[in-house]
Protein backbone atom coordinates (compact mmCIF):
# COMPACT_ATOMS: atom_id res chain seq x y z
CA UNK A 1 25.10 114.36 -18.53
CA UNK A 2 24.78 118.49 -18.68
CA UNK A 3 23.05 117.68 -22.51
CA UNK A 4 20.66 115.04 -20.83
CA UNK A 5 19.64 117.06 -17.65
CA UNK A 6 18.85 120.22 -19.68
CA UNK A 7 16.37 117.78 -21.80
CA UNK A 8 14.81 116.99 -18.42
CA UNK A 9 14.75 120.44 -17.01
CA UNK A 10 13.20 121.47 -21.10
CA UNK A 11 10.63 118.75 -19.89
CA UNK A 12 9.68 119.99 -16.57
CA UNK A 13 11.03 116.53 -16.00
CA UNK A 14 13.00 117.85 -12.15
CA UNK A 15 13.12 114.57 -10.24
CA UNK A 16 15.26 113.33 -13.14
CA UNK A 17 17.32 116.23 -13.19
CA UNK A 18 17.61 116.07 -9.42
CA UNK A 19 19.09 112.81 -10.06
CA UNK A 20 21.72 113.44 -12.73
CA UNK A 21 22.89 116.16 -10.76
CA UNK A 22 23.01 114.07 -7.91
CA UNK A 23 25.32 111.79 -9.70
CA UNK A 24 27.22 115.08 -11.07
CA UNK A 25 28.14 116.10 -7.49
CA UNK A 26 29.53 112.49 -6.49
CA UNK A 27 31.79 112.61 -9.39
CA UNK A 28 33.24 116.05 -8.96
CA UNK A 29 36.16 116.48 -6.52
CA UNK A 30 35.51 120.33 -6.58
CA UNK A 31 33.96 121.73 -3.74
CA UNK A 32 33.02 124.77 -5.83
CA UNK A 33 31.26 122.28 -8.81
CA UNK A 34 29.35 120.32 -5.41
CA UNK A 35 27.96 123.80 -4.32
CA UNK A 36 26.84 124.80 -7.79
CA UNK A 37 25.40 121.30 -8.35
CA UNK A 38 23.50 122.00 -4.48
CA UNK A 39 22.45 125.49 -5.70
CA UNK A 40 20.63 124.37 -9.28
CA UNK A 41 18.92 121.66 -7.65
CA UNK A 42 17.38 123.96 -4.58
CA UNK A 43 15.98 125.96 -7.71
CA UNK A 44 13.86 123.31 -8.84
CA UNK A 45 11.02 123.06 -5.77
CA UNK A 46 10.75 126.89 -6.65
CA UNK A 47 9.33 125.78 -9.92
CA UNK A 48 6.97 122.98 -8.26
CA UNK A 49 5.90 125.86 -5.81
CA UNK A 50 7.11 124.20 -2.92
CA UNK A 51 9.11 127.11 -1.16
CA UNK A 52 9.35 125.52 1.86
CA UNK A 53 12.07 122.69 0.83
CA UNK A 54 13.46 125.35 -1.70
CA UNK A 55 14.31 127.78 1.49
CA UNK A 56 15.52 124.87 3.52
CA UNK A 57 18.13 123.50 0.47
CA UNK A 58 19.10 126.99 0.19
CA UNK A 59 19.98 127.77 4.17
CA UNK A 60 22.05 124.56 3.63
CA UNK A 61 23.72 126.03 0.50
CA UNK A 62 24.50 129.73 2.06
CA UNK A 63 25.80 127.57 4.82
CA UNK A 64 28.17 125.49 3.05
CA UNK A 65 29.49 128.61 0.52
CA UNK A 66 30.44 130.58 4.18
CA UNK A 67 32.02 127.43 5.20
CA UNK A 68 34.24 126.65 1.77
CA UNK A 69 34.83 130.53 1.69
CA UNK A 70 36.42 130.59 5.20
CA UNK A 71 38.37 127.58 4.57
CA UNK A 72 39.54 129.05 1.04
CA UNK A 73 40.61 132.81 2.81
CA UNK A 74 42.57 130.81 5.20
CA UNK A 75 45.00 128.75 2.72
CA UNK A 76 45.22 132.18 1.08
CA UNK A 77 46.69 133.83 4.19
C-alpha cells in the first residue's frame, strides 16, 4: 500500500491517500505506526490550504502522542 499511496500523494491525488492510510492504521496493532499514520494524513489539508482541519487533526495528534507517551513512561517505571 506505501508504493500505491506515494503514487497518489505524486498525483496530488490526497483523498485517496487519506484512504489507504486509513486502511494502514486499522491494520497496524502499533500505537506508534496509528500516530504516524494520524500525523501524515493531518499534513495533507495543509497542501489543499485548508489550515483549519489541518490544526484541528493536529491538536488531536499532539493529544494522543502525550497520551501514548505517559502510558509508555509508566510501564517503563
Amino acid at each position: 500500500m506505501f508504493l500505491q499511496s506515494e503514487l497518489f500523494i505524486k498525483r496530488k491525488n490526497y483523498s485517496e491517500t487519506i484512504k489507504l492510510l486509513d486502511q494502514e492504521q486499522k491494520l497496524s496493532e502499533s500505537s506508534l505506526k496509528k500516530i504516524r499514520y494520524q500525523y501524515v494524513q493531518a499534513q495533507f489539508p495543509t497542501l489543499e490550504g485548508n489550515m483549519k482541519k489541518a490544526f484541528e487533526r493536529f491538536e488531536i495528534i499532539a493529544q494522543k502522542s502525550l497520551d501514548f507517551e505517559i502510558v509508555f513512561r509508566e510501564k517503563m517505571s
